[in-house]
Every structure is written in C-alpha cells, then in structure tokens.
C-alpha atoms as a PDB file:
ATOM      1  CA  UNK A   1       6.129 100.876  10.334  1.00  0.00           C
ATOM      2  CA  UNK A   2       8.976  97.983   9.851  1.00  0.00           C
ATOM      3  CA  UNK A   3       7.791  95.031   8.056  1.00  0.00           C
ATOM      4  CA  UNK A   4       9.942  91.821   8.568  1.00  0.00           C
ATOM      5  CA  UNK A   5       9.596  88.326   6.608  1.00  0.00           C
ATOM      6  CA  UNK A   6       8.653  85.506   8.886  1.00  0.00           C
ATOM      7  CA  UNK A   7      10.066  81.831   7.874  1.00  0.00           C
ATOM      8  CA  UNK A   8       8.023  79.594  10.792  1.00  0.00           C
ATOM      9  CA  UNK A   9       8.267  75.664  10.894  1.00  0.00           C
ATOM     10  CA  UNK A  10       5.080  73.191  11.518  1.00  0.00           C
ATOM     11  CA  UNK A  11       5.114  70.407  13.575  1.00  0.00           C
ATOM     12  CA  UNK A  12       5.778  68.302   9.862  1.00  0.00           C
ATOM     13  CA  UNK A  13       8.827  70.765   9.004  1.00  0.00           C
ATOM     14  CA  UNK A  14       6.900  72.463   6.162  1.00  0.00           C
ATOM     15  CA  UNK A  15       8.149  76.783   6.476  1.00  0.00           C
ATOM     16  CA  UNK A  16       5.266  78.843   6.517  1.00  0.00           C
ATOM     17  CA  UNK A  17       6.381  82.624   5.001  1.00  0.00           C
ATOM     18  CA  UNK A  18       4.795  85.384   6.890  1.00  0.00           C
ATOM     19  CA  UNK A  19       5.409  88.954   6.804  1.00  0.00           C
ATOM     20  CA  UNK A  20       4.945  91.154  10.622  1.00  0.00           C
ATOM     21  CA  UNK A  21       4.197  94.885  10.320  1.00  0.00           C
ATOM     22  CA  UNK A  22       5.376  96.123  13.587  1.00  0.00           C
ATOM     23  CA  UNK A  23       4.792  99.146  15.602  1.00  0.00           C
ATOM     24  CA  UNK A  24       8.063 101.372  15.643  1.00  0.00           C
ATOM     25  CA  UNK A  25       8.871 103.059  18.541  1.00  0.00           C
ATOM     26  CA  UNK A  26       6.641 101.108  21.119  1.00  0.00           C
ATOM     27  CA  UNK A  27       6.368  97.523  21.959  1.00  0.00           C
ATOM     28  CA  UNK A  28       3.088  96.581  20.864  1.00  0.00           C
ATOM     29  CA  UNK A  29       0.711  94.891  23.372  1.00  0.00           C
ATOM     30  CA  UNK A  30      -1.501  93.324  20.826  1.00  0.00           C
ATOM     31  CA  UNK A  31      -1.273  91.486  17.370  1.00  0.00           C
ATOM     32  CA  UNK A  32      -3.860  90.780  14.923  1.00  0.00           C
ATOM     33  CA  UNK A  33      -3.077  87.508  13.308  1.00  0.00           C
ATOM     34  CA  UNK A  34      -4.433  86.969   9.661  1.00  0.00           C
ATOM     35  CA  UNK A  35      -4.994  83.476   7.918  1.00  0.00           C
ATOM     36  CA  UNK A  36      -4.713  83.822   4.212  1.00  0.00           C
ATOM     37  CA  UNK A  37      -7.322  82.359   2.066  1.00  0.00           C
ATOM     38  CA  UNK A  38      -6.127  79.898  -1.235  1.00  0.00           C
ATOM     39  CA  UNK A  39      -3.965  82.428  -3.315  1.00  0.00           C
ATOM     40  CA  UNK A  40      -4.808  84.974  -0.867  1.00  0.00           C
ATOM     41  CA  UNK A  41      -1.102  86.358  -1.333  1.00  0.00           C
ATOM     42  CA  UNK A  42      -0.052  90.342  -1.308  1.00  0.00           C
ATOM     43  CA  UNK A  43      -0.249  90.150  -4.980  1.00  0.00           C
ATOM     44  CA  UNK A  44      -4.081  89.069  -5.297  1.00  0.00           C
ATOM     45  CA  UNK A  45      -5.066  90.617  -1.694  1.00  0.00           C
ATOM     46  CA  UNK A  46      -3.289  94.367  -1.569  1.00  0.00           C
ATOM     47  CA  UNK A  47      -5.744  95.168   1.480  1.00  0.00           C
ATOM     48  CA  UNK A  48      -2.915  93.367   3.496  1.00  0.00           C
ATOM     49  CA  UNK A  49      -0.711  95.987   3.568  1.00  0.00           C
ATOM     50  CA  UNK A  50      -2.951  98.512   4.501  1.00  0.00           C
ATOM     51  CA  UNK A  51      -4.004  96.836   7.665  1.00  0.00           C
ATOM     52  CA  UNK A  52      -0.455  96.030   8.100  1.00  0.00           C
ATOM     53  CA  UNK A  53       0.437  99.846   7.847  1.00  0.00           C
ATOM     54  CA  UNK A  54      -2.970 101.403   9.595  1.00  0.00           C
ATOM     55  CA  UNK A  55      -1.924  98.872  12.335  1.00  0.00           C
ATOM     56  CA  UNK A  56       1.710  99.156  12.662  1.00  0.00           C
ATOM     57  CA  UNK A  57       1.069 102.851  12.680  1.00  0.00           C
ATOM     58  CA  UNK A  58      -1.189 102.774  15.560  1.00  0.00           C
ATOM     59  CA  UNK A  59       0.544 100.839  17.963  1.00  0.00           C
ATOM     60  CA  UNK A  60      -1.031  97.363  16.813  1.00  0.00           C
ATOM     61  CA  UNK A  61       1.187  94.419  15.312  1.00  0.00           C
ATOM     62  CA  UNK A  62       0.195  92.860  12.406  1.00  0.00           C
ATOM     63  CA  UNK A  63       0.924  89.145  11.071  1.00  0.00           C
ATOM     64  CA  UNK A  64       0.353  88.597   7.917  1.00  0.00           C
ATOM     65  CA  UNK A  65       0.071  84.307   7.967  1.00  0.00           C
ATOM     66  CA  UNK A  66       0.782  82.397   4.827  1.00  0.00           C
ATOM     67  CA  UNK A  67      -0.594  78.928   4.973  1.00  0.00           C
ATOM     68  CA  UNK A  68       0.250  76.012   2.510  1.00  0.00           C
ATOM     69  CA  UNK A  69      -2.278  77.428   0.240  1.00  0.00           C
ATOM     70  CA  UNK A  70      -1.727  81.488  -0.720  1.00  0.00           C
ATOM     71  CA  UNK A  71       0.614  80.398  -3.956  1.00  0.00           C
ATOM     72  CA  UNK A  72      -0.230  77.089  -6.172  1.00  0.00           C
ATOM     73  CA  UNK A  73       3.495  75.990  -5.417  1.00  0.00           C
ATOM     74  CA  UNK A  74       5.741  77.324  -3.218  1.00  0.00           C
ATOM     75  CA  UNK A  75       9.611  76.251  -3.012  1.00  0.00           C
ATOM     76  CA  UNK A  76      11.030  75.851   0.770  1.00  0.00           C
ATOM     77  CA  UNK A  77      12.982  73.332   3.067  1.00  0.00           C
ATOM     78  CA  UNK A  78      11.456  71.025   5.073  1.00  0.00           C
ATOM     79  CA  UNK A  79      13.380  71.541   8.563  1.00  0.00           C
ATOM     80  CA  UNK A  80      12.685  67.898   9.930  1.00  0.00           C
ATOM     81  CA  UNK A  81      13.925  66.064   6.897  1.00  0.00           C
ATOM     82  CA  UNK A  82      16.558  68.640   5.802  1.00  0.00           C
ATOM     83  CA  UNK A  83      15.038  68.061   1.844  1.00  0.00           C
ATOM     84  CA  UNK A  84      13.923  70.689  -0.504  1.00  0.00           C
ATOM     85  CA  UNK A  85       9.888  70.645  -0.972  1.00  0.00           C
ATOM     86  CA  UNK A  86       7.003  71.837  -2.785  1.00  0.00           C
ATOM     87  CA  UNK A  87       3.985  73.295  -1.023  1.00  0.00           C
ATOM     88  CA  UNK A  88       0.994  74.724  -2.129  1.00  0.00           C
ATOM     89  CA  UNK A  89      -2.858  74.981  -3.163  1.00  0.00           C
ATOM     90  CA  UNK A  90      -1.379  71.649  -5.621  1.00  0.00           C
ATOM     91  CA  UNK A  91      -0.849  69.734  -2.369  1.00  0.00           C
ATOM     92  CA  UNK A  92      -2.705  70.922   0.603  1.00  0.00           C
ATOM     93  CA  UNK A  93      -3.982  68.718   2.942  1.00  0.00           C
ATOM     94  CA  UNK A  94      -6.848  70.745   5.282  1.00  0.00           C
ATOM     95  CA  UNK A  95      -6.086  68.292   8.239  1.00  0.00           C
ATOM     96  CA  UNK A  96      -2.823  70.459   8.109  1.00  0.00           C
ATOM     97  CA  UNK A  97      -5.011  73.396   9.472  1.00  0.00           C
ATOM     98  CA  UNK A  98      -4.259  73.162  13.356  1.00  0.00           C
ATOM     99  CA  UNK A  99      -0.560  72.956  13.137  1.00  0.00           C
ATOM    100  CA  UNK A 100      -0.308  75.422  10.413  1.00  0.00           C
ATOM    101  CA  UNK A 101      -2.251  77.760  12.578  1.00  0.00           C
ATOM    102  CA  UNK A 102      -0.270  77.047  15.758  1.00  0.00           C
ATOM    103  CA  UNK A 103       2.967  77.750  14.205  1.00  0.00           C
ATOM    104  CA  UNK A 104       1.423  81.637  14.039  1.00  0.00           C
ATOM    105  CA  UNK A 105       0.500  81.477  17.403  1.00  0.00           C
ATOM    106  CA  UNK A 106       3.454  79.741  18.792  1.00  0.00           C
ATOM    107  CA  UNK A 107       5.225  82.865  17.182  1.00  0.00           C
ATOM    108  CA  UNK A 108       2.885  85.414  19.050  1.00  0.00           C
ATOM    109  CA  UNK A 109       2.867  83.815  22.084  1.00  0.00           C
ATOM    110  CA  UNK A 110       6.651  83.877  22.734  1.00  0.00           C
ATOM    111  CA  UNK A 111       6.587  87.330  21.224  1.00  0.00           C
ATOM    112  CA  UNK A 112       4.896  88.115  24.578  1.00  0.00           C
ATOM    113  CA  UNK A 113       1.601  89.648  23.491  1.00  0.00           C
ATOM    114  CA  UNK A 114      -0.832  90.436  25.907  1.00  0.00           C
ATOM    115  CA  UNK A 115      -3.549  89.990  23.442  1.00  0.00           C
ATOM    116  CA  UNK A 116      -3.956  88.018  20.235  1.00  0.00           C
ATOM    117  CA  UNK A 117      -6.772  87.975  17.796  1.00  0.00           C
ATOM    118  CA  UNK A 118      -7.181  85.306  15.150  1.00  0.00           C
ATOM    119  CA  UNK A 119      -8.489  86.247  12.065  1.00  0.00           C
ATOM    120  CA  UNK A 120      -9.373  84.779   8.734  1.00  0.00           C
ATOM    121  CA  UNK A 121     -10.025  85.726   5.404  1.00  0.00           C
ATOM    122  CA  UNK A 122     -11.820  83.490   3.026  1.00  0.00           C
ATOM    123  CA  UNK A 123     -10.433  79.820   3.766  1.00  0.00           C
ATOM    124  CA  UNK A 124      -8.378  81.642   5.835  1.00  0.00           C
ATOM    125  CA  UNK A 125     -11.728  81.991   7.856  1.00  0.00           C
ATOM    126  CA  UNK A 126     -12.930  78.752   7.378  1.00  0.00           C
ATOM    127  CA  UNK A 127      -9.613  77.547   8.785  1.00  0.00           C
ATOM    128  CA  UNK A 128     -10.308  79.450  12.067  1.00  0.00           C
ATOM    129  CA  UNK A 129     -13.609  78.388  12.710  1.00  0.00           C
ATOM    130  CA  UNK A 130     -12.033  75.014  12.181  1.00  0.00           C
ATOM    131  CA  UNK A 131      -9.304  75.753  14.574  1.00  0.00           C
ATOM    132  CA  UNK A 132     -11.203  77.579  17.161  1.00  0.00           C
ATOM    133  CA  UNK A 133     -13.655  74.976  17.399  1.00  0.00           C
ATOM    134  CA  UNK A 134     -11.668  72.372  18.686  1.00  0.00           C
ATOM    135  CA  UNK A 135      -8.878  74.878  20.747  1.00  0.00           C
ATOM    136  CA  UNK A 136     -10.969  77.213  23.834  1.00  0.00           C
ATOM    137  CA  UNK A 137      -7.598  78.723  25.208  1.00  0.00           C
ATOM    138  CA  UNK A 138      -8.851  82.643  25.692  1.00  0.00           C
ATOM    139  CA  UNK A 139      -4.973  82.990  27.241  1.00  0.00           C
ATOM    140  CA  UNK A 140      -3.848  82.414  23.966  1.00  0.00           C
ATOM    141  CA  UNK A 141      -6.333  83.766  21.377  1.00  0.00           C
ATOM    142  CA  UNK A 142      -8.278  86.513  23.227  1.00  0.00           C
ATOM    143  CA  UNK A 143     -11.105  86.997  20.024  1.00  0.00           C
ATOM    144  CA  UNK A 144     -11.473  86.284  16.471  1.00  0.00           C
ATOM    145  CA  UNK A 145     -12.374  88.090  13.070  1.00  0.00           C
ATOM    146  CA  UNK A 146     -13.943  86.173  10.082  1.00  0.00           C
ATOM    147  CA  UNK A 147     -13.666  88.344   7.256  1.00  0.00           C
ATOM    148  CA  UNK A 148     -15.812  87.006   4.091  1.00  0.00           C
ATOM    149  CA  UNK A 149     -15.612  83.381   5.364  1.00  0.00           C
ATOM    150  CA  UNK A 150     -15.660  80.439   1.709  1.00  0.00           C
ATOM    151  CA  UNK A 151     -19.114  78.821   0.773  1.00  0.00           C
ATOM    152  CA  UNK A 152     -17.433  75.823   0.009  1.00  0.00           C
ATOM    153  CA  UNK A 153     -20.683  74.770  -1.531  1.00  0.00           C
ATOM    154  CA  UNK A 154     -20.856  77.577  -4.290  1.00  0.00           C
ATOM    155  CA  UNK A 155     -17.183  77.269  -4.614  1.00  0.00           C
ATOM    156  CA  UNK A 156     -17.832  74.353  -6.009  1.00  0.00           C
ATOM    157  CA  UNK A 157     -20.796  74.516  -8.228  1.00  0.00           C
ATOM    158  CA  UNK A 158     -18.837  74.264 -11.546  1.00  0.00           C
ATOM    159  CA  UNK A 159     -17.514  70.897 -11.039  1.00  0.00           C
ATOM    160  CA  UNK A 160     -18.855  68.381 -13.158  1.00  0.00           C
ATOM    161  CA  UNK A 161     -20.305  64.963 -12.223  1.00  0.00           C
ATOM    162  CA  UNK A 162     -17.548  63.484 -14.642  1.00  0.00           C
ATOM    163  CA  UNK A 163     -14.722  65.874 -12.703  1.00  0.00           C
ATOM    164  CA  UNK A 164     -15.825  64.211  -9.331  1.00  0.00           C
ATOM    165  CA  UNK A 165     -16.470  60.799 -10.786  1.00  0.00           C
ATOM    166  CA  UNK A 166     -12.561  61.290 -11.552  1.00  0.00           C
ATOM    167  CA  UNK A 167     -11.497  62.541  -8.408  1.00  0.00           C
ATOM    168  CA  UNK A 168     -13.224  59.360  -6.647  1.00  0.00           C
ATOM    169  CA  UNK A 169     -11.614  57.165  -8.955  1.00  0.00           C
ATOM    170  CA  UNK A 170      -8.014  58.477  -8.542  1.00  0.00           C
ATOM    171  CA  UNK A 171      -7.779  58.111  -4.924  1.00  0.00           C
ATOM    172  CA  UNK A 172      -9.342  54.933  -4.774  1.00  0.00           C
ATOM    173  CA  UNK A 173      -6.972  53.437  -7.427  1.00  0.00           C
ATOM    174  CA  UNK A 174      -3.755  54.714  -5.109  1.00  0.00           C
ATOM    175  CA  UNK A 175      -3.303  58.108  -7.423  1.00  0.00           C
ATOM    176  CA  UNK A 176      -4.240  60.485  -5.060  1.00  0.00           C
ATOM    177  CA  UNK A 177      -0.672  62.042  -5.447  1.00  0.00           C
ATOM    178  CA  UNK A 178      -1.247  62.335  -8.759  1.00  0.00           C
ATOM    179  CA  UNK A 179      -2.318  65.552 -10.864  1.00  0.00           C
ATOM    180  CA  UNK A 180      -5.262  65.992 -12.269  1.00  0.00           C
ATOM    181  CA  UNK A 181      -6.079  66.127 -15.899  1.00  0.00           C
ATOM    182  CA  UNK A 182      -8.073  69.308 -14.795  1.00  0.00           C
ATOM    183  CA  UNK A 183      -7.847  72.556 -12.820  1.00  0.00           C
ATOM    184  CA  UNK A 184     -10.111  71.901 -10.342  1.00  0.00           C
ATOM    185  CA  UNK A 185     -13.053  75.137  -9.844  1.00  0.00           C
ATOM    186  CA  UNK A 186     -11.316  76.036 -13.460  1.00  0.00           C
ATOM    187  CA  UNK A 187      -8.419  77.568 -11.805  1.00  0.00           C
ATOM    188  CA  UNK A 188      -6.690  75.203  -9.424  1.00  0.00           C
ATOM    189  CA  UNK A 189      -4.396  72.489 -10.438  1.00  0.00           C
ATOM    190  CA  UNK A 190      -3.893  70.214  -7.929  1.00  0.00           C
ATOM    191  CA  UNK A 191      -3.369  66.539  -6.798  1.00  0.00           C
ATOM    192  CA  UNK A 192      -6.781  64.042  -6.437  1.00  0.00           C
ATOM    193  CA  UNK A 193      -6.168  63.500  -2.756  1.00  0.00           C
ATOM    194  CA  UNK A 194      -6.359  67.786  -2.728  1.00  0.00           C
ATOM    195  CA  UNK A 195      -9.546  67.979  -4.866  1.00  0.00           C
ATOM    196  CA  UNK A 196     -11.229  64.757  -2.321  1.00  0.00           C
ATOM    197  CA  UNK A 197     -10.539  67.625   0.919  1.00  0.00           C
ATOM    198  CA  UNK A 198     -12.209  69.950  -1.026  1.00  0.00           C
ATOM    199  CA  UNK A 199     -15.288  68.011  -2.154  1.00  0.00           C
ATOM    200  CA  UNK A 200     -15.988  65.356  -0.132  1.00  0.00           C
ATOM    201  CA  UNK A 201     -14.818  65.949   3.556  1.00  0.00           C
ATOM    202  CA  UNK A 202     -16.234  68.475   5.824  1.00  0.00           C
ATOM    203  CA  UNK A 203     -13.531  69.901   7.614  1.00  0.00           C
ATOM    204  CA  UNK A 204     -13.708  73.104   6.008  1.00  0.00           C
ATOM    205  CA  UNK A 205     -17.219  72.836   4.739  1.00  0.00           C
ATOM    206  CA  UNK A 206     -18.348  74.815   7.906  1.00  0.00           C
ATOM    207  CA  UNK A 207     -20.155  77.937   6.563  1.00  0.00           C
ATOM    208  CA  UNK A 208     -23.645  77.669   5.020  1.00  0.00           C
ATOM    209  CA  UNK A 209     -26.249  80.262   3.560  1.00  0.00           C
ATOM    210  CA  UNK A 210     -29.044  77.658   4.543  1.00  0.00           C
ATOM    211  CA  UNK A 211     -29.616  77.500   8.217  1.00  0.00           C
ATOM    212  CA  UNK A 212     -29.947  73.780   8.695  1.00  0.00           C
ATOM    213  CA  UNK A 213     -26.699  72.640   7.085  1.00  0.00           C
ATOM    214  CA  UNK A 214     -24.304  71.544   9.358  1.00  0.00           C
ATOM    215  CA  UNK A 215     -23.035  74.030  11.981  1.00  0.00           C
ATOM    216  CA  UNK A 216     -21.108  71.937  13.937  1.00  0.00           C
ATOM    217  CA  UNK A 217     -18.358  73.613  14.244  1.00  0.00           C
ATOM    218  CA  UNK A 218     -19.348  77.101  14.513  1.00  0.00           C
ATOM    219  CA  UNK A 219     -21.767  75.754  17.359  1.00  0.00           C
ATOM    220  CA  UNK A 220     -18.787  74.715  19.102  1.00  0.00           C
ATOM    221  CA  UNK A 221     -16.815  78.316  19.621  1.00  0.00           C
ATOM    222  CA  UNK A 222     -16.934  79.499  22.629  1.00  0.00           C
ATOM    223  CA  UNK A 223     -14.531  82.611  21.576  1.00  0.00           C
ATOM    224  CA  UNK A 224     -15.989  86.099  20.836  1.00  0.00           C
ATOM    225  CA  UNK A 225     -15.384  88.420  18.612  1.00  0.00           C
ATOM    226  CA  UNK A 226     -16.186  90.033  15.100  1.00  0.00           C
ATOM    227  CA  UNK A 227     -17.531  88.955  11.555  1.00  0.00           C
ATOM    228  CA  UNK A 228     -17.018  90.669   8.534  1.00  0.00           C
ATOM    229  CA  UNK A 229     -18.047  91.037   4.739  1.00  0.00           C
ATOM    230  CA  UNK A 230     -18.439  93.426   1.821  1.00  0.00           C
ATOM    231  CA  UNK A 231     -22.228  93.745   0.664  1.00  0.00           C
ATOM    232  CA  UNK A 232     -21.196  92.940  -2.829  1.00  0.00           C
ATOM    233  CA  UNK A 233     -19.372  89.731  -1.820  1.00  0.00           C
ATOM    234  CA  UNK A 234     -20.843  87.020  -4.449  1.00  0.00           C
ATOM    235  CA  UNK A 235     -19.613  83.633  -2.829  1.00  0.00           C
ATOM    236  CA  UNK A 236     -23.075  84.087  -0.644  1.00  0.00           C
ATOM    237  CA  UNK A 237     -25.753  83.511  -3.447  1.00  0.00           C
ATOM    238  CA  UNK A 238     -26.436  87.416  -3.227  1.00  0.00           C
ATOM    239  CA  UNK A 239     -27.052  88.012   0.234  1.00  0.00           C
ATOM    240  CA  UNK A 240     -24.195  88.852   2.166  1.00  0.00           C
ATOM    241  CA  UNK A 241     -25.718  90.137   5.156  1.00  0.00           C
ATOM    242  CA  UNK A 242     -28.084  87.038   5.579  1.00  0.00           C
ATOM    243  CA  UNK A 243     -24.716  84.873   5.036  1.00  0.00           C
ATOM    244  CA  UNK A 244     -22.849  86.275   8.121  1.00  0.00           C
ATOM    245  CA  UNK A 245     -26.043  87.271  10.228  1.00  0.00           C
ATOM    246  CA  UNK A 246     -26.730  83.296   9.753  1.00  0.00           C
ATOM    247  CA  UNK A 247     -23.121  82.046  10.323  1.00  0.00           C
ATOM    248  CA  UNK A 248     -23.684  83.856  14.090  1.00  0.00           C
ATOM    249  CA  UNK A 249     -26.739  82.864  14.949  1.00  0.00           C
ATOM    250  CA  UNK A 250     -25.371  79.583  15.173  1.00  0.00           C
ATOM    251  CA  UNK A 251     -22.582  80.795  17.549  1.00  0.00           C
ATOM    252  CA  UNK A 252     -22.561  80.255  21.696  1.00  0.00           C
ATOM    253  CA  UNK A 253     -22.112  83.862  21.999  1.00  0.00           C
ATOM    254  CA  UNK A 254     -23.855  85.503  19.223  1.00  0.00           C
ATOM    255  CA  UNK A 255     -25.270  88.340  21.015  1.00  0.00           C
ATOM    256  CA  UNK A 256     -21.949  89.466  21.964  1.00  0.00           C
ATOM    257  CA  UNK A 257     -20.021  89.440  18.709  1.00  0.00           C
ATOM    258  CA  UNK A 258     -19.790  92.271  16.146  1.00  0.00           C
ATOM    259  CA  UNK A 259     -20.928  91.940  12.387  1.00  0.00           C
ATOM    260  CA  UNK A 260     -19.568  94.247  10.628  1.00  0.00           C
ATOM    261  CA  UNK A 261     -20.522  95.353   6.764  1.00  0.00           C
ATOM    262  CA  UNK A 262     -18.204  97.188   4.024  1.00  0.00           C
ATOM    263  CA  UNK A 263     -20.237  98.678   1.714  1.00  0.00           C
ATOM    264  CA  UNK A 264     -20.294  98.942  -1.964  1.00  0.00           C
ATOM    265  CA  UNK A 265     -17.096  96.339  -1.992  1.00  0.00           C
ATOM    266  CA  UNK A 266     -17.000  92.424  -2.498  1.00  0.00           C
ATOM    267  CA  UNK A 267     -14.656  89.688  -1.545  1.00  0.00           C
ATOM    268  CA  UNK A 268     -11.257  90.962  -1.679  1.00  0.00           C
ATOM    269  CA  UNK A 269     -12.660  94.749  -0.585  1.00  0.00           C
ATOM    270  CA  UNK A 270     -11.235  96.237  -3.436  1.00  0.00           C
ATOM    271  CA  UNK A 271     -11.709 100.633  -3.401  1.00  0.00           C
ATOM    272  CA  UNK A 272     -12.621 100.085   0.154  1.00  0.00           C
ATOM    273  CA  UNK A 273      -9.548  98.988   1.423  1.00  0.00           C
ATOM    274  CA  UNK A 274      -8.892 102.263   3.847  1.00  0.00           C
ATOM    275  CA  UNK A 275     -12.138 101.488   5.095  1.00  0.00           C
ATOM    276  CA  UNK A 276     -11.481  98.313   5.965  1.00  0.00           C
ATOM    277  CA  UNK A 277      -8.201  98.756   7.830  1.00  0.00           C
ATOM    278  CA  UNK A 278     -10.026 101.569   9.439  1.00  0.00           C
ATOM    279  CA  UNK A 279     -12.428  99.173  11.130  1.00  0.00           C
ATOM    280  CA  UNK A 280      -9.940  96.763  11.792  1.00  0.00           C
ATOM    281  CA  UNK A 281      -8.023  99.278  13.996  1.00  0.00           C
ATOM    282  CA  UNK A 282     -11.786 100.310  15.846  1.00  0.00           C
ATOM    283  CA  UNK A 283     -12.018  96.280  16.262  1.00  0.00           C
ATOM    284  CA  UNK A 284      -8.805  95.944  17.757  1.00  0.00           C
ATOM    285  CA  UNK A 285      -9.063  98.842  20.196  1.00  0.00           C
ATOM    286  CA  UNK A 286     -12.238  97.651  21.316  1.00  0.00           C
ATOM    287  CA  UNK A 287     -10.162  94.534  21.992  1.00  0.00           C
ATOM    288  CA  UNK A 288      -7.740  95.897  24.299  1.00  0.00           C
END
C-alpha cells in the first residue's frame, strides 16, 4: 500500500485535503470514495486506515475525502483569490456539498477508473444522499455506501429554545458571520449563519427514524448500492436496524440494495474495525 496526500480545489478555490491508499503493483480499476462526517478526521475515525490498507492491499483504491467540515478550522489557500483562508465545521456552508463532492470525483474520473463508488459516513452520508439525489450519472458514480448516515434531528436535541432564539436573531440582525457565544450541540463552535444550516434548513436533514418525515431526497436516488450501521449506533433512538431498514424503504431501488449490520459496535465501529473493512472489500467486489 502507498498512501499519498491529496490537495483538490472547489469550484470557490477552497483545497480540500484528502489522503489515496493505492494499490501497489497494479493499476486499480475501482476506487471507493469516502465523505467524512463533521470531525470525522484520521484522528477521531482510525477505521479509515484500515479500509484504506484492506483496500489498497486488494487491488481496490481508496480516497479518503476531507470536506470543509472533518477539523473545526483548517488553514489553506484559496486558489481563485490567491489569499490565505480558514475552513472548517466554524464556517461550513452545506450548499457547499455538490462542489465539494465533485472535486473527489473530478479527481477519480481523470484518474481513469472504471468504477467509482460514493460513500459516506455520518454527514458524510447525509452529504451523498444530498448529492446523489440531484446528480443520476451511473458513468460516473457506479453505486453508493451510507455508512451510519446523521439524525440531524437527535443531533440536535440539546439545543435550547434560548440557543435557537439566538441563532435566529444573529442572522437576521446581519451577524451571521459572527461567532457564537456558544458551542453549538455542546461541542461545535461555529458562526450563526453555520448553526441556521444546521437547524433550520433541510438540505441535510434527509434521514429520519419516523417514516413520514420528509424523504425527499432519498426518494429521488435512482443509484444502487449498500447501507451500513453498527447495532449499537445511538444517533437512531435505539434502533439501528429499523433506522437504515426505513431509510431504504424509501429508496427507488430498495429491493436491490444491500443493508449491511456490524455487530456489537456503534457509530465510529470502534473493536470492529477489521470487520468493517472486511465487508467493505466483499461490497466492492460485488461491485466490479
């Protein structure tokens, strides 16, 4: 396995870091590409690198895909302006998502693979659904993985009335640029207009444990491919199987995508990480 650091520009300049595991000795025909979740980084998410390395090892590239969001700030150069800049879960806009995403994909695509899957963890996922149901090209994303998609909804069940009331109040005075006097969820500084995408728009808000929320988006995939949770995974009001056995029943294709369960492991997989890689790789061959 090599691993190489990937420095890939958006449409608004803004570098996304990456990392690719690639296959050593062979030119790899596919690539699974994997959306971070908010501080979903190699230091908070180590089951990375073993899907990078079961991968890589097998014949199978792996991109590891950084979006605005896997640090709270993040120091790079904005290539349009030629200016210094801060990114990060402080400042992240989610109508960034499509461009963010296509930078990976631009990468792929001129890196000639035959076959690219999108996948998503956490956000990450949310970001793909998001992505996937607006973009139908099966030339250039042959499948998709949601592992653990975000219930926005229980994500945010510790923010107070008063913390909203606030976050209202600073983007309609012009402050939206403005910090917070509070981490929002308890562990997320960030600007108002950041807080206002997470709590009052819907573009991410696209997974649900109730089955008559709004499913708009999944509805509107016309992909297949595979979803994916541990069976301890909290963020799903204690039933993780019901979460991602709901999330595809609202799916054009439901009957021919995969859902598959870790077991005895929650959000991040942690002690089950080998396992997971392991049914990555069965995923992807089952791809090719």
């Amino acid at each position: 396995m090599s691993a190489y650091k990937l420095n890939l520009p958006t449409k608004r300049g803004s570098v996304l870091n990456g990392v690719l595991f690639k296959s050593e000795n062979v030119k790899a025909k596919s690539a699974l590409i994997a959306i971070t979740g908010i501080h979903g980084n190699f230091y908070s998410n180590p089951f990375y690198y073993n899907i990078g390395d079961k991968l890589s090892s097998n014949a199978i590239d792996f991109i590891y895909a950084q979006t605005n969001d896997a640090f709270n700030r993040i120091e790079t150069l904005n290539v349009r302006t030629g200016k210094q800049e801060v990114i990060g879960s402080y400042n992240e806009y989610f109508s960034y998502t499509d461009e963010d995403i296509d930078a990976y994909l631009d990468f792929a695509e001129k890196s000639g693979y035959a076959n690219i899957i999108l996948a998503g963890h956490s956000l990450g996922a949310n970001k793909v659904i998001y992505y996937l149901s607006r973009h139908h090209d099966i030339k250039r994303v042959s499948h998709f993985l949601l592992m653990s998609p975000a219930n926005l909804e229980w994500l945010m069940n510790d923010v107070t009335q008063k913390e909203k009331d606030t976050v209202r109040s600073f983007v309609e005075n012009g402050k939206g640029k403005d910090m917070l006097p509070f981490a929002l969820m308890g562990w997320v500084p960030c600007i108002a207009d950041t807080a206002y995408n997470w709590l009052f728009t819907d573009t991410l808000n696209n997974v649900h444990v109730e089955s008559d929320k709004d499913f708009s988006q999944v509805s509107a995939i016309t992909h297949t491919g595979a979803l994916l949770i541990g069976t301890y995974d909290t963020f799903t009001y204690g039933n993780p199987s019901g979460f991602l056995s709901n999330i595809n029943s609202h799916m054009k294709n439901a009957n021919e995508n995969q859902l598959i369960f870790i077991e005895g492991t929650g959000h991040t997989y942690q002690r089950k990480e080998r396992e997971l890689s392991d049914k990555l790789l069965e995923f992807m061959k089952g791809c090719e």
